[in-house]
C-alpha atoms as a PDB file:
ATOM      1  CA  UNK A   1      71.036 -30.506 -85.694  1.00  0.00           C
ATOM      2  CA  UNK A   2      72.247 -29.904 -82.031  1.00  0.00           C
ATOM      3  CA  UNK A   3      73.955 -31.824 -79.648  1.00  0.00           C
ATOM      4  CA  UNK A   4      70.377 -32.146 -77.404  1.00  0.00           C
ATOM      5  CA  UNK A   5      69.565 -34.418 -80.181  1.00  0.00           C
ATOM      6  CA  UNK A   6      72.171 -37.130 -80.379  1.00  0.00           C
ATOM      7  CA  UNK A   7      72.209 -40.304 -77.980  1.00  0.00           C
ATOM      8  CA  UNK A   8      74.799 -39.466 -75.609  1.00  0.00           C
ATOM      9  CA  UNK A   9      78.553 -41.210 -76.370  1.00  0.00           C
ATOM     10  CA  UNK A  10      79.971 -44.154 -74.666  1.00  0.00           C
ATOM     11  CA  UNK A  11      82.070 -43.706 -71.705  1.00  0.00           C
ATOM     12  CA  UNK A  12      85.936 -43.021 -72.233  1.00  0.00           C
ATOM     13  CA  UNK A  13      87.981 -46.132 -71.412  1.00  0.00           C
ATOM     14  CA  UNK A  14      90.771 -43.682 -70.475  1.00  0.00           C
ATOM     15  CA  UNK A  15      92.783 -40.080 -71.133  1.00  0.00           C
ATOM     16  CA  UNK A  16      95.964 -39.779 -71.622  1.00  0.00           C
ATOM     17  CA  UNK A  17      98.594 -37.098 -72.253  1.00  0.00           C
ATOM     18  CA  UNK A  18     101.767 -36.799 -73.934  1.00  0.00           C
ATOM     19  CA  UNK A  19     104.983 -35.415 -72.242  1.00  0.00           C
ATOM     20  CA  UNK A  20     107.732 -34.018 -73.910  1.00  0.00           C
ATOM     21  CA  UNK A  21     111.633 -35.111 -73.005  1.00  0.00           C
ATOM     22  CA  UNK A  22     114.416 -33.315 -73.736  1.00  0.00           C
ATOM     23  CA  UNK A  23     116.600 -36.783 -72.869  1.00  0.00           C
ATOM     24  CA  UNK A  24     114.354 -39.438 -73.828  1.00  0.00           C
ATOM     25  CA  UNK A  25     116.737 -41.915 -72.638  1.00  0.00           C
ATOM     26  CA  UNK A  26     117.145 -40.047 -69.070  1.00  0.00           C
ATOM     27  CA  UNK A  27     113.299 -39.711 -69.143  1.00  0.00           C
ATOM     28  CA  UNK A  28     113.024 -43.283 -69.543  1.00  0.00           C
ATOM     29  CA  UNK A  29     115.013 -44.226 -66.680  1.00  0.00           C
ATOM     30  CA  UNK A  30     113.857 -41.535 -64.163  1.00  0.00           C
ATOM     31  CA  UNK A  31     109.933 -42.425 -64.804  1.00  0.00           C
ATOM     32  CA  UNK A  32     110.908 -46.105 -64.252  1.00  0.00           C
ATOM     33  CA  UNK A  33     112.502 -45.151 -61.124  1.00  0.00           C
ATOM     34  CA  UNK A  34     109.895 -43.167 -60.072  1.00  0.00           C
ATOM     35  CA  UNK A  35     107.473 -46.019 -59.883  1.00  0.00           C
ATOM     36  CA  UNK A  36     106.203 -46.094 -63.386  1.00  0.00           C
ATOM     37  CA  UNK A  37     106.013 -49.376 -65.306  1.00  0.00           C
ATOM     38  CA  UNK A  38     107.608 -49.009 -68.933  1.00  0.00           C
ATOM     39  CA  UNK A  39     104.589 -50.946 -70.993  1.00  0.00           C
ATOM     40  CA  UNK A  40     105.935 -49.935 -74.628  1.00  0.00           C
ATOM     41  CA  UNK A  41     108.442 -48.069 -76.756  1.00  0.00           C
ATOM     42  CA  UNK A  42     110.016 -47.750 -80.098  1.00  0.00           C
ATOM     43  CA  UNK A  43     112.837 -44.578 -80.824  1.00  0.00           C
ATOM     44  CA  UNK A  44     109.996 -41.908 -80.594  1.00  0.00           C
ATOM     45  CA  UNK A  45     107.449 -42.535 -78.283  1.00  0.00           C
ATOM     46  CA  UNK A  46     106.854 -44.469 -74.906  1.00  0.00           C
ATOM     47  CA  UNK A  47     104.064 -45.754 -72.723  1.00  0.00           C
ATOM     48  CA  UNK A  48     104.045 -46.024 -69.320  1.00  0.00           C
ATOM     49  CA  UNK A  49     101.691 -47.040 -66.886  1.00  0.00           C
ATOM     50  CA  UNK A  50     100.781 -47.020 -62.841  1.00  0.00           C
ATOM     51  CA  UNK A  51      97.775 -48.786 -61.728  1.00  0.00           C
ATOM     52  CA  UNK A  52      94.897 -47.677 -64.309  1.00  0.00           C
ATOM     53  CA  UNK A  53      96.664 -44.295 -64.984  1.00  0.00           C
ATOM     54  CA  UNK A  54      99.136 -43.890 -68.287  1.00  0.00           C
ATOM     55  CA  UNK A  55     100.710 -41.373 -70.272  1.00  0.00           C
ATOM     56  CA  UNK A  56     103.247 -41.125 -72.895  1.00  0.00           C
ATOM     57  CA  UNK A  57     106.605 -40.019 -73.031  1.00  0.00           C
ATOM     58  CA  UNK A  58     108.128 -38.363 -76.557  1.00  0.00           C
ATOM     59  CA  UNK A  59     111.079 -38.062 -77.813  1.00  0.00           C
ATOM     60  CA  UNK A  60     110.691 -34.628 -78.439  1.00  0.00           C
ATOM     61  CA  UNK A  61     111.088 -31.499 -76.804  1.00  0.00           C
ATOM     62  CA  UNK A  62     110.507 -27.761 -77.002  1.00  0.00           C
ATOM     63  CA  UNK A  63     110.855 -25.749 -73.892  1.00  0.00           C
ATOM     64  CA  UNK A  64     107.642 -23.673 -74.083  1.00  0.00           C
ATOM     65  CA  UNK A  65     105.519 -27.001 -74.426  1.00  0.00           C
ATOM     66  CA  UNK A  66     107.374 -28.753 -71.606  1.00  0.00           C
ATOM     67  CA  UNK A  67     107.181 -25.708 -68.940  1.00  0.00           C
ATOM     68  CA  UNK A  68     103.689 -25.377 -69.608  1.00  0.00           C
ATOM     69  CA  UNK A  69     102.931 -28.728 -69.185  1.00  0.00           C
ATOM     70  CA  UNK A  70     101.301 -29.290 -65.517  1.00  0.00           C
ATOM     71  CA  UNK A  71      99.955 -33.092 -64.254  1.00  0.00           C
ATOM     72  CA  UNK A  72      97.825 -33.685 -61.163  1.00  0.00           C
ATOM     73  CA  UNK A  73      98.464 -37.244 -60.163  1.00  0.00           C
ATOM     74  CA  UNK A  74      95.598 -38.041 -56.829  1.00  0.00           C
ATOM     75  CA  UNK A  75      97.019 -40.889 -54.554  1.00  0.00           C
ATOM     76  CA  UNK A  76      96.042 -42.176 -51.971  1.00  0.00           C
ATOM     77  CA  UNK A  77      98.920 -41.080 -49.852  1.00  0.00           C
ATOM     78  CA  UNK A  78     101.899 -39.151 -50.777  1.00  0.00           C
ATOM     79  CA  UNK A  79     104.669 -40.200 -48.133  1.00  0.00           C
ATOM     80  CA  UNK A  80     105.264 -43.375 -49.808  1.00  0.00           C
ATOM     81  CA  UNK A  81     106.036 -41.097 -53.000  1.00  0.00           C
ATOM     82  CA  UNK A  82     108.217 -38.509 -51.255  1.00  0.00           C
ATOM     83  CA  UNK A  83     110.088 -40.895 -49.086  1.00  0.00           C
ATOM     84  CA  UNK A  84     110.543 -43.290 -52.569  1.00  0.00           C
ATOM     85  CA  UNK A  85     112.177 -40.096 -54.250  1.00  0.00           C
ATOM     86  CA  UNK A  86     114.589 -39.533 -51.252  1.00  0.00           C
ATOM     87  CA  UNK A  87     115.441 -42.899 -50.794  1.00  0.00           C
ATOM     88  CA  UNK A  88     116.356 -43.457 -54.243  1.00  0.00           C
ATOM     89  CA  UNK A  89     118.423 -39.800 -54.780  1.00  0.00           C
ATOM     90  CA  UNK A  90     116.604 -39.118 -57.528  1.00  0.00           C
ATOM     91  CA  UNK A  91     117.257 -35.531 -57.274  1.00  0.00           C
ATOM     92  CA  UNK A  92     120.764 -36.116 -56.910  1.00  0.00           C
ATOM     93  CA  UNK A  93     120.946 -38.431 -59.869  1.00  0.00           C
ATOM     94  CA  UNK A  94     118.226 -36.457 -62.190  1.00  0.00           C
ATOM     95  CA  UNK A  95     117.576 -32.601 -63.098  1.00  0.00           C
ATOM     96  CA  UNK A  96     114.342 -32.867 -60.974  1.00  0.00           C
ATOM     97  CA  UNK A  97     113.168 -29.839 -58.891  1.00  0.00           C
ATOM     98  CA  UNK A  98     111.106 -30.352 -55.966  1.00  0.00           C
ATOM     99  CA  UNK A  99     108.980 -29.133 -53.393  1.00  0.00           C
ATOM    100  CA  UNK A 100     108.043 -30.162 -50.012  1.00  0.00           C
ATOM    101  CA  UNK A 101     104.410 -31.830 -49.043  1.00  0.00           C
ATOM    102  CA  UNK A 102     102.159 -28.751 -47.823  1.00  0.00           C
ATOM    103  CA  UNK A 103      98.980 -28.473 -47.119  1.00  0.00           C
ATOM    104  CA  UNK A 104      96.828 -25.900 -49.822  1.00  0.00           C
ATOM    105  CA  UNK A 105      94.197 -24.271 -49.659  1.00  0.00           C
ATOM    106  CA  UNK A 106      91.898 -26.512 -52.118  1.00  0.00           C
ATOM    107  CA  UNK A 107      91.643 -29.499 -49.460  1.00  0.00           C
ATOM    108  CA  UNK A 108      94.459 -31.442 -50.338  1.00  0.00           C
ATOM    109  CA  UNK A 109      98.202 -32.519 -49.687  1.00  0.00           C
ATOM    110  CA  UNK A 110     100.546 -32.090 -52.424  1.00  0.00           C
ATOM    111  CA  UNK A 111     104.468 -31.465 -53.424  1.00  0.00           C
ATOM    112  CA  UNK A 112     105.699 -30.668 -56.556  1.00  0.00           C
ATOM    113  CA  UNK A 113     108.256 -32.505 -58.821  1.00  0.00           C
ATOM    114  CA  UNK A 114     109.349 -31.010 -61.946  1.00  0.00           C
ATOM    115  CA  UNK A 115     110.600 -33.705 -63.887  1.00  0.00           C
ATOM    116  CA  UNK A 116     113.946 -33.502 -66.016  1.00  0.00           C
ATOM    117  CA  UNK A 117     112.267 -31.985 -68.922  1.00  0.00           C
ATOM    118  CA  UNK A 118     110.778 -29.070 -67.236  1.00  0.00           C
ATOM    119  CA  UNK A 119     106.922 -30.833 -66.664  1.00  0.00           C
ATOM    120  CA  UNK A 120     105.475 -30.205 -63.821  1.00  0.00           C
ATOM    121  CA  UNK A 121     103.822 -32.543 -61.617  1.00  0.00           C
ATOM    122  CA  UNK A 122     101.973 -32.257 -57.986  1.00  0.00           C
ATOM    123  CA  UNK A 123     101.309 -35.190 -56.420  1.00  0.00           C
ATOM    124  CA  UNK A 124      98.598 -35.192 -53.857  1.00  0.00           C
ATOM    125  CA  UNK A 125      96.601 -36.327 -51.417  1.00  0.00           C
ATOM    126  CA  UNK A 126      93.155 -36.088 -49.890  1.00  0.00           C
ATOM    127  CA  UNK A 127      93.790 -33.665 -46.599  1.00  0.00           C
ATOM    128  CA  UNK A 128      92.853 -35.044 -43.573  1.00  0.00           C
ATOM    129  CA  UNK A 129      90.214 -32.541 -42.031  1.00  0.00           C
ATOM    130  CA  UNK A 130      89.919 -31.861 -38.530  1.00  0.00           C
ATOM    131  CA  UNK A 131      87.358 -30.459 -36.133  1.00  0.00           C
ATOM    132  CA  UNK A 132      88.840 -27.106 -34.537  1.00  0.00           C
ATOM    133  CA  UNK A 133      86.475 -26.762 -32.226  1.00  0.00           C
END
């Protein structure tokens, strides 16, 4: 029997990942900062959530997993997010990385934040197109 042949399945209520930390406790505290909302956690394993969007946070680490490990969080506008991380210090309080907003080539706004585990995140907008003629 193939696939063609089965009803198709219901609808995913949601996907999530998990994300490694190398401090959990640090992890916890930047992600909060960062916006997130802390929703649930126990000494191995967290849950955090931002509008309908969640992942989870472990309290375990390996560097090839972490470094390898690239999110793509769409907003609906990224300056709120930059200027949040600025006005807070977080990369003067956390082993965070970052990169300016730019403009790429794929139609969309983004900078990168590498969280203090290593994961990679771009956060991006839609780009505004406009008429050069």
């Amino acid at each position: 029997m193939n696939a063609a042949n089965h009803p198709p399945l219901p609808e995913p209520i949601s996907l999530a990942t998990f994300l490694p930390a190398r401090d959990f406790a640090q992890s916890l505290a930047f992600y909060q900062e960062l916006g997130f909302a802390l929703i649930w956690q126990d000494a191995g394993l967290a849950r955090f959530q931002l509008g309908g969007q969640v992942f989870f946070l472990q309290n375990r680490y390996s560097p090839g997993w972490a470094e390898e490990t690239m999110l793509h969080l769409h907003v609906p506008a990224i300056d709120p997010w930059w200027q949040r991380i600025a006005d807070l210090r977080l990369a003067d309080r956390y082993p965070i990385r970052l990169q300016a907003p730019q403009d790429q080539p794929w139609g969309m706004r983004d900078f990168v934040l590498i969280d203090p585990s290593g994961v990679l995140w771009r956060i991006a907008e839609n780009s505004e197109t406009k008429d050069s003629a």
